[in-house]
Protein backbone atom coordinates (compact mmCIF):
# COMPACT_ATOMS: atom_id res chain seq x y z
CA UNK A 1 -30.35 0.59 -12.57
CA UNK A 2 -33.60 -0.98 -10.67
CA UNK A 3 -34.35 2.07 -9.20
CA UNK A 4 -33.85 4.29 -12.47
CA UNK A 5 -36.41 1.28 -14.32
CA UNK A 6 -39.24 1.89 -11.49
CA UNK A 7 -38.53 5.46 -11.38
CA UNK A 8 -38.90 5.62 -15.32
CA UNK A 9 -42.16 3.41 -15.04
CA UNK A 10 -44.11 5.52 -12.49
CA UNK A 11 -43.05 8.65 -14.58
CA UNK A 12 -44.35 6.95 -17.75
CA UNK A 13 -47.55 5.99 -16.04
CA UNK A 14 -48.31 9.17 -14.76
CA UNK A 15 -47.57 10.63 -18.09
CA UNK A 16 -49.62 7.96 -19.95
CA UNK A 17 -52.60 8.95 -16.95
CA UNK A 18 -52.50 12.58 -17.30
CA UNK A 19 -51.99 12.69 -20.79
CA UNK A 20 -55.28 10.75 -21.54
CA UNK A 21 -57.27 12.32 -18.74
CA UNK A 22 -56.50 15.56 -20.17
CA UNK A 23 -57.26 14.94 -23.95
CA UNK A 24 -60.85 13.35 -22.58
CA UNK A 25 -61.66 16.35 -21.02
CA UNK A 26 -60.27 19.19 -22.64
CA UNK A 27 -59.25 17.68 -26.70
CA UNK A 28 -56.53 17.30 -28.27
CA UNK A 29 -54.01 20.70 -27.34
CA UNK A 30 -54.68 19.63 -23.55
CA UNK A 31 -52.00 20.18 -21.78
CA UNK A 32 -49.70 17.37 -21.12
CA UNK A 33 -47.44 15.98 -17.92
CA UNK A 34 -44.26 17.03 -18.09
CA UNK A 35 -44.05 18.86 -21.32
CA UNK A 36 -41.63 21.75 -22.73
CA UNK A 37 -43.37 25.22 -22.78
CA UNK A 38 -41.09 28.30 -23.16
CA UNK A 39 -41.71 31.36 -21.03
CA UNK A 40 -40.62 35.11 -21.23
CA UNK A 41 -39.16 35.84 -18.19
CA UNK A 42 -40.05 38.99 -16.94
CA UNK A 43 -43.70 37.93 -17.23
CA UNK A 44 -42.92 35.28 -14.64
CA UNK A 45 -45.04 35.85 -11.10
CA UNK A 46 -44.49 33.85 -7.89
CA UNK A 47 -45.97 32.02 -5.08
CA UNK A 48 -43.57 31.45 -1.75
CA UNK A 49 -41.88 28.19 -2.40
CA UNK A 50 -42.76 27.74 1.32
CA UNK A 51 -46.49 27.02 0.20
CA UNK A 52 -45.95 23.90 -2.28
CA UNK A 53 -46.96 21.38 0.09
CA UNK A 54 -50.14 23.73 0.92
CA UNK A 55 -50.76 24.14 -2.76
CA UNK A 56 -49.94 20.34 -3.74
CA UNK A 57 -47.93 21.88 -6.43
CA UNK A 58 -45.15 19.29 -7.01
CA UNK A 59 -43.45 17.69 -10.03
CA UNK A 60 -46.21 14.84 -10.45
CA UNK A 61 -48.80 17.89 -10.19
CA UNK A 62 -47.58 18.49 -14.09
CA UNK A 63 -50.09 19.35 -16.67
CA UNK A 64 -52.97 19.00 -14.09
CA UNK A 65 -55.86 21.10 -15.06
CA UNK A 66 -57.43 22.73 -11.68
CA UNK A 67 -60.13 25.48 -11.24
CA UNK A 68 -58.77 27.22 -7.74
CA UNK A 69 -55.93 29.50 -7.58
CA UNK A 70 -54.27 30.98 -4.65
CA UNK A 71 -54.59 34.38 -5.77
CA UNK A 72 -53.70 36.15 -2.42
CA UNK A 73 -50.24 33.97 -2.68
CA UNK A 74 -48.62 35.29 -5.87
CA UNK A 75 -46.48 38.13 -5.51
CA UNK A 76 -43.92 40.13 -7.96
CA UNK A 77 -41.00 37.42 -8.64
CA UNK A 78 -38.17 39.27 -7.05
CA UNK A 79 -41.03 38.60 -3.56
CA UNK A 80 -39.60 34.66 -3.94
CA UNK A 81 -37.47 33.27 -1.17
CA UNK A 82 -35.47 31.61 -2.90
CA UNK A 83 -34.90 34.18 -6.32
CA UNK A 84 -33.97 36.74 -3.60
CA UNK A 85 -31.04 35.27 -1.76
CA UNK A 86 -30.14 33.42 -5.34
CA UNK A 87 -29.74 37.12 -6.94
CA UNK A 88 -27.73 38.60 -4.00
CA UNK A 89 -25.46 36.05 -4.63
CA UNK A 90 -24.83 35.76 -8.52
CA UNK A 91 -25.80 40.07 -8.93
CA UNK A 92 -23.88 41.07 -5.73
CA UNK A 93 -21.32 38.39 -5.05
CA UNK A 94 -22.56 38.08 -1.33
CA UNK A 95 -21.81 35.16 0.40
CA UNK A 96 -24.20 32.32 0.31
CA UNK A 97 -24.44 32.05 3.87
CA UNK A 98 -25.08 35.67 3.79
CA UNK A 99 -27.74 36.57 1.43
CA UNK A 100 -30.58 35.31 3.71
CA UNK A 101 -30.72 31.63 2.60
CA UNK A 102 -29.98 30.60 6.41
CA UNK A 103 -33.30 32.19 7.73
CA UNK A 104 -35.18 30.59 4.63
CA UNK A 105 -34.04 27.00 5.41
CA UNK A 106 -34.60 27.61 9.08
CA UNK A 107 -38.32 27.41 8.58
CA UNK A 108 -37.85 24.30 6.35
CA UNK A 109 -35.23 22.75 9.09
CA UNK A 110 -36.27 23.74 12.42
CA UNK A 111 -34.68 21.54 14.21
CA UNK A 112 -30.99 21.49 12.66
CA UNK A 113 -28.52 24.44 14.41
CA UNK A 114 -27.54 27.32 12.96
CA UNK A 115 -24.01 25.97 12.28
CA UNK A 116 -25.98 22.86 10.29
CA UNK A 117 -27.38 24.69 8.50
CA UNK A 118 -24.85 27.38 7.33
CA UNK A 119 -22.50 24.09 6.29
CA UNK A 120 -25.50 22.45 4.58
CA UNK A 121 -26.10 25.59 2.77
CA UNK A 122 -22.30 26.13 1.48
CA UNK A 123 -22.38 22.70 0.18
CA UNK A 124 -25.49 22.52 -1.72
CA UNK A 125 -24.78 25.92 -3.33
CA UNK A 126 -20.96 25.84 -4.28
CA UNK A 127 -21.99 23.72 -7.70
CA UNK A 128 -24.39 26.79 -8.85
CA UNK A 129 -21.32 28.67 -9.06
CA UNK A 130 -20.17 26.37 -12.08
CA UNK A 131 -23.76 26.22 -13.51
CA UNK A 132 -23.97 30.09 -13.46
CA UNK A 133 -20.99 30.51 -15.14
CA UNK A 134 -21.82 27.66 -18.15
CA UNK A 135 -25.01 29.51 -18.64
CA UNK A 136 -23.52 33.02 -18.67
CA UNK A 137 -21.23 31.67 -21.17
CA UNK A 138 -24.11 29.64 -23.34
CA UNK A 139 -26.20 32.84 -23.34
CA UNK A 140 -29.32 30.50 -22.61
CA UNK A 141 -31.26 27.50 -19.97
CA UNK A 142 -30.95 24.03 -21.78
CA UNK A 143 -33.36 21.82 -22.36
CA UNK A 144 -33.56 19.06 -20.22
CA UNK A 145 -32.84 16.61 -23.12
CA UNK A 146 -29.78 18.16 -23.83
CA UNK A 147 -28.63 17.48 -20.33
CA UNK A 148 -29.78 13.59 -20.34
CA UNK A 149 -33.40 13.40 -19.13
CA UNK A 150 -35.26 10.21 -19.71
CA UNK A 151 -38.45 11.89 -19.97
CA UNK A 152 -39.73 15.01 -21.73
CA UNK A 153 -38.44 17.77 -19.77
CA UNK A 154 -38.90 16.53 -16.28
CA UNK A 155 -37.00 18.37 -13.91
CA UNK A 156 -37.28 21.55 -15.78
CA UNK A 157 -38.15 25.13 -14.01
CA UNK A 158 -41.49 24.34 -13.62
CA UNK A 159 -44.18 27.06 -14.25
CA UNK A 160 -47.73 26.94 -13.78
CA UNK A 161 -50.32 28.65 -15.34
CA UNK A 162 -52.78 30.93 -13.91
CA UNK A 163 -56.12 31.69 -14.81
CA UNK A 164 -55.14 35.09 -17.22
CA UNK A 165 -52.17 33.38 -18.60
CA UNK A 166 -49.83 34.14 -16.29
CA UNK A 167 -46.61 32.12 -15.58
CA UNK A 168 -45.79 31.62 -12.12
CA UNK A 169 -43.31 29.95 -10.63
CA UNK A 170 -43.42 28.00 -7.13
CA UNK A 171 -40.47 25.59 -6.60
CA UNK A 172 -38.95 23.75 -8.83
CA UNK A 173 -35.82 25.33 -10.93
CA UNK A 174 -35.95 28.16 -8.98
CA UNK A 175 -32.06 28.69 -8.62
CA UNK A 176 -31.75 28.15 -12.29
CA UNK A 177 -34.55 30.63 -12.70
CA UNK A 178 -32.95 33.40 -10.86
CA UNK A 179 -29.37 32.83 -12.62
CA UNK A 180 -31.52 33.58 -15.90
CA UNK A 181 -32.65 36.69 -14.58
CA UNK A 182 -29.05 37.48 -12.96
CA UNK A 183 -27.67 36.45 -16.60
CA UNK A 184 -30.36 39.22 -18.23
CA UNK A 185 -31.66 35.83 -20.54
CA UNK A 186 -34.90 37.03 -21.65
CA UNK A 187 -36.55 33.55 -22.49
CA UNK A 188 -36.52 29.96 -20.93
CA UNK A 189 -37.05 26.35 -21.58
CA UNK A 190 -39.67 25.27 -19.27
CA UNK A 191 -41.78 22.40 -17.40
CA UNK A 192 -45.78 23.00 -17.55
CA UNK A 193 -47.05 22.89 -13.73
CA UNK A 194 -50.25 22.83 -13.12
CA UNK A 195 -52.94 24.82 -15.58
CA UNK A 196 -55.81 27.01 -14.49
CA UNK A 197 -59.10 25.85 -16.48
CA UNK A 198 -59.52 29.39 -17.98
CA UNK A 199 -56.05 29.30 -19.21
CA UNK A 200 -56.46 26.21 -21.43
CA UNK A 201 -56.33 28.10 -24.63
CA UNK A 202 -52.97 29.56 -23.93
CA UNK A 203 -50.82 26.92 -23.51
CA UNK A 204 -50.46 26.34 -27.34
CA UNK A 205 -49.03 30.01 -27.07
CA UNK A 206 -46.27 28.54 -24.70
CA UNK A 207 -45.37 25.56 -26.81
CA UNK A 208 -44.30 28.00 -29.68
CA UNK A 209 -43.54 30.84 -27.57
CA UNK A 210 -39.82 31.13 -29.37
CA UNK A 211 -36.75 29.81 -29.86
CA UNK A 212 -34.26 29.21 -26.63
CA UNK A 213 -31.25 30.08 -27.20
CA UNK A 214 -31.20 31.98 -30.31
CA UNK A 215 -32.18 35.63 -29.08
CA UNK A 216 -32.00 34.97 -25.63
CA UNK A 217 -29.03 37.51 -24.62
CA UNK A 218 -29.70 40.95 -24.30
């Protein structure tokens, strides 16, 4: 309980920080740490997951305005590590030790054997199978509210915003990201990332983008 309070506190802080920072700057539709935007997915771009720490793109990076963007990083989103091996699995029914995720983690776990890393791998996946299958059946990605987060919609697929507009996607959410796309669900619920300076006028665009879960199935 402790640990939920401090948790909750540095969250609330960094909200409180952000949020005030931001309106300073850029008024009063600035965006804001941690908030719900909703995003069409098939206008979603990517940046290699494997460049977050790089980037500094990381769930307290939310709602931070910044004025460079790793242009040569962002690819189509089917380029993503992660999205790949995610869709061979839920499209194709391959294996999860099969569909590449062993040679992704590699890089992230050098030092663990390939037998580590294959059992690591089998037991941090098998609970997407249920997840898939609830949001097959729901047609739709939740909120984060409606599955018990204390705060806006932290641990949401977070999305940044480059500077045309475009949603892209790093880490964060990015298995329940691909089962959207596996699932054919044409609009999510999402977390704002960080926001490219010339982009500042759209994000009013994503707050009202449409109505999750509602039209969603195709």
């Amino acid at each position: 309980m402790l640990k939920q309070f401090q948790k909750y506190l540095k969250v609330s802080m960094c909200a409180a920080r952000r949020d005030l920072e931001n309106i300073y700057r850029y008024g009063a539709g600035a965006p804001k740490f941690q908030e719900l935007i909703f995003v069409k997915v098939s206008d979603i771009q990517s940046v290699s997951p494997l460049k977050k720490k790089e980037l500094g793109w990381n769930p307290f990076s939310s709602g931070k305005v910044i004025s460079a963007w790793p242009e040569e990083y962002v690819t189509e989103i089917n380029m993503n590590e992660k999205i790949k091996f995610c869709l061979e699995h839920f499209i194709n029914g391959t294996a999860w030790q099969d569909t590449g995720a062993k040679e992704y983690y590699k890089l992230y776990y050098p030092d663990k054997s390939a037998l580590e890393i294959e059992r690591w791998i089998i037991n941090r996946h098998k609970p997407l199978n249920d997840i898939y299958k609830q949001i097959v059946s729901d047609g739709r990605i939740k909120q984060q509210k409606e599955l018990g987060s204390a705060f806006r919609n932290m641990n949401g697929i977070r999305i940044n915003i480059g500077p045309r507009g475009e949603p892209v996607v790093c880490d964060g959410g990015t298995h329940r990201l691909a089962m959207a796309i596996a699932a054919s669900i044409q609009e999510i619920p999402a977390t704002i990332g960080v926001v490219h300076y010339k982009s500042l006028e759209t994000v009013e665009k994503y707050r009202a983008a449409g109505h999750c879960g509602l039209i969603n199935k195709v």
